[in-house]
PDB file of N, CA and C in Angstrom:
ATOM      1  N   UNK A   1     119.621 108.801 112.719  1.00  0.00           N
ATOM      2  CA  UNK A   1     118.629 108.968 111.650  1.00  0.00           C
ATOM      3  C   UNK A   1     117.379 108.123 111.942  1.00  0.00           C
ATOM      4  N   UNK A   2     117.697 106.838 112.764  1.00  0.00           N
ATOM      5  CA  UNK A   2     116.296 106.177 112.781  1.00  0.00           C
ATOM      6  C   UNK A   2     115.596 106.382 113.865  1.00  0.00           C
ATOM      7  N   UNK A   3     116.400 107.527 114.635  1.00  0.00           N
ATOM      8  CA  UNK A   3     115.667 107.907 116.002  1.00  0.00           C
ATOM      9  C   UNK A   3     114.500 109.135 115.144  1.00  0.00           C
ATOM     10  N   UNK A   4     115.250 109.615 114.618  1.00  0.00           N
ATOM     11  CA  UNK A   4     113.925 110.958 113.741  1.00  0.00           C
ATOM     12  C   UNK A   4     113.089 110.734 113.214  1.00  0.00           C
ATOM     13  N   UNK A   5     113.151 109.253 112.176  1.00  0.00           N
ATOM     14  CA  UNK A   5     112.343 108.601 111.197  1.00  0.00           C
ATOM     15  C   UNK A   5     111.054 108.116 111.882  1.00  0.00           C
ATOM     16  N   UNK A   6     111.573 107.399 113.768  1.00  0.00           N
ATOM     17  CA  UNK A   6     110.443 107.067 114.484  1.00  0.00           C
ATOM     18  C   UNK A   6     109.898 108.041 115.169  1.00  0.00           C
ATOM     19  N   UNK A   7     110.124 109.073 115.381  1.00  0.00           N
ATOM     20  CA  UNK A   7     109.787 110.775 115.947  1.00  0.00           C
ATOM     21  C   UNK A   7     108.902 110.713 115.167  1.00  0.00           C
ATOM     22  N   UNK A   8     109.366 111.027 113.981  1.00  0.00           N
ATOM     23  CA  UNK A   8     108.409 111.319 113.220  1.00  0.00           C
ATOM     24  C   UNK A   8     107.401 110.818 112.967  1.00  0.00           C
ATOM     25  N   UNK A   9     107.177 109.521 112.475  1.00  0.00           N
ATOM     26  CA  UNK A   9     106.365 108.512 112.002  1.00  0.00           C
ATOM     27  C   UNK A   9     105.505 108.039 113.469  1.00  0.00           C
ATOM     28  N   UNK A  10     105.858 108.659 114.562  1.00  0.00           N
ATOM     29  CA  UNK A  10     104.925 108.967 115.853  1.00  0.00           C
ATOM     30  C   UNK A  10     103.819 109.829 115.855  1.00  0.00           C
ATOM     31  N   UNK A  11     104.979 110.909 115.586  1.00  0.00           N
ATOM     32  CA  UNK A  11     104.683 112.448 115.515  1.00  0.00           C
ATOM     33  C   UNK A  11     102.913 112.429 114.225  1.00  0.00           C
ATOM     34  N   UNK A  12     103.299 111.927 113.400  1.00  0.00           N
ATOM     35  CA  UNK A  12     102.311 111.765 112.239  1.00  0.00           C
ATOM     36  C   UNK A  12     101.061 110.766 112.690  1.00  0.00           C
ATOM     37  N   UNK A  13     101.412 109.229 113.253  1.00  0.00           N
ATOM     38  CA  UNK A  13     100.729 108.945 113.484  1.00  0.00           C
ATOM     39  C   UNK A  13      99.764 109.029 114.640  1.00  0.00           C
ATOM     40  N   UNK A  14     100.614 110.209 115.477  1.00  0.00           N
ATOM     41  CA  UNK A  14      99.486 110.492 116.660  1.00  0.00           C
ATOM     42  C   UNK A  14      98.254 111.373 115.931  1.00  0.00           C
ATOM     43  N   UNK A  15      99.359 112.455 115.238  1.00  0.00           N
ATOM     44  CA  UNK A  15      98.117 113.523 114.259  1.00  0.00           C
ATOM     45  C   UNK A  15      96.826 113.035 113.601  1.00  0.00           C
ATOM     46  N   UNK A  16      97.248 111.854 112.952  1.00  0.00           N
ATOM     47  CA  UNK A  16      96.401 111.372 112.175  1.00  0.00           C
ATOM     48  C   UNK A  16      94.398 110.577 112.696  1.00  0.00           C
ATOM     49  N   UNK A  17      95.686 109.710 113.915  1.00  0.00           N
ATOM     50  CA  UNK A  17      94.896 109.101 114.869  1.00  0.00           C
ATOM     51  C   UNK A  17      93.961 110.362 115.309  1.00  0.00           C
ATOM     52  N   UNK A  18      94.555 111.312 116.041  1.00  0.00           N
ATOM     53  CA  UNK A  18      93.340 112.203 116.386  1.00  0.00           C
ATOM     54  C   UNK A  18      92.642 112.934 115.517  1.00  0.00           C
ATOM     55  N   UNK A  19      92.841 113.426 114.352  1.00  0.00           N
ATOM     56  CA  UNK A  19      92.125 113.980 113.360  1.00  0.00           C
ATOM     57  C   UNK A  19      90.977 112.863 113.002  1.00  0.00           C
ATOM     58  N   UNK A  20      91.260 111.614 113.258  1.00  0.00           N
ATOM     59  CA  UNK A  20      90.204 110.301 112.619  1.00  0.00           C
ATOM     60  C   UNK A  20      89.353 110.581 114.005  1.00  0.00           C
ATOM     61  N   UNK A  21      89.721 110.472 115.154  1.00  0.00           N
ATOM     62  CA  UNK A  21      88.646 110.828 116.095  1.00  0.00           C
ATOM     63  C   UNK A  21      88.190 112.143 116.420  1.00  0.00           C
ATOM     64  N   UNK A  22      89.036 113.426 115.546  1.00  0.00           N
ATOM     65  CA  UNK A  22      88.202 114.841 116.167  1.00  0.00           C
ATOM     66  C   UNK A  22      86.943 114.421 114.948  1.00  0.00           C
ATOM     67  N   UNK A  23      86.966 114.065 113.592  1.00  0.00           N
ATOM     68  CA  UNK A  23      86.177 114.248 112.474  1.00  0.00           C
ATOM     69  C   UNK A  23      86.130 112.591 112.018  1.00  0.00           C
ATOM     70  N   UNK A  24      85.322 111.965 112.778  1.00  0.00           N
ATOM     71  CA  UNK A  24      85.054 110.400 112.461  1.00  0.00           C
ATOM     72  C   UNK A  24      84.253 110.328 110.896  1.00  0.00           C
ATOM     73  N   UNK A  25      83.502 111.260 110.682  1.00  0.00           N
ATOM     74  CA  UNK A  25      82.283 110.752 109.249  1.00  0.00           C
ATOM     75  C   UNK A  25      82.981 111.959 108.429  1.00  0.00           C
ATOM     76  N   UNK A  26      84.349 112.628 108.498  1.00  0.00           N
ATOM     77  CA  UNK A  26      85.116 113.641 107.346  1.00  0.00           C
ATOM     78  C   UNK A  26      85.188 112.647 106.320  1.00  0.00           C
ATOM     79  N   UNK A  27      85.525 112.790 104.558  1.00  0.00           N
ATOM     80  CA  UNK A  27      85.278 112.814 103.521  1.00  0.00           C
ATOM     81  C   UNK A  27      86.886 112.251 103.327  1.00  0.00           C
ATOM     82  N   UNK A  28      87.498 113.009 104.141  1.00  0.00           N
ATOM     83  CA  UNK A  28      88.945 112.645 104.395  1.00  0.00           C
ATOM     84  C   UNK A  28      89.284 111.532 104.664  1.00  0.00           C
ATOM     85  N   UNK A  29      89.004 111.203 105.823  1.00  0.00           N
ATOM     86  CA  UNK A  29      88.773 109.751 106.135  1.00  0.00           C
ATOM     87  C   UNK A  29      89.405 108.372 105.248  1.00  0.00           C
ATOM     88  N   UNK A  30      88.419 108.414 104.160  1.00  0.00           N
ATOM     89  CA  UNK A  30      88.274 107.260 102.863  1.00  0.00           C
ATOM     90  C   UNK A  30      89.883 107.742 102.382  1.00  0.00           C
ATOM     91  N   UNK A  31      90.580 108.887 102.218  1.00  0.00           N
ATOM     92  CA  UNK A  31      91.618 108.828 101.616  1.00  0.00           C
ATOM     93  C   UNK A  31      93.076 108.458 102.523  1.00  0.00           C
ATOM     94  N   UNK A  32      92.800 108.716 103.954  1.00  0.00           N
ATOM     95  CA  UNK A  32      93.595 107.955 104.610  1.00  0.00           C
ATOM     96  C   UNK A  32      93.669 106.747 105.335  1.00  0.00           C
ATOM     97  N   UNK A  33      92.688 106.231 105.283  1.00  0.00           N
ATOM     98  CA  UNK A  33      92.204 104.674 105.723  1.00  0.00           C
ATOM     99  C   UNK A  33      90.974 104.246 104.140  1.00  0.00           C
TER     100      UNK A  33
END
């Protein structure tokens, strides 16, 4: 179970990370940082 939890919580934080660098000045942004 804590092998999936860190998959995941990879998995998400790679997404995130690159969505903050495809769209640096998005509106979005402010609600996840």
């Amino acid at each position: 179970k804590k092998a999936i939890q860190a998959g995941r919580e990879a998995f998400l934080a790679g997404r995130m990370q690159a969505k903050r660098f495809a769209s640096a000045s998005s509106p979005l942004e402010g609600l996840f940082f």
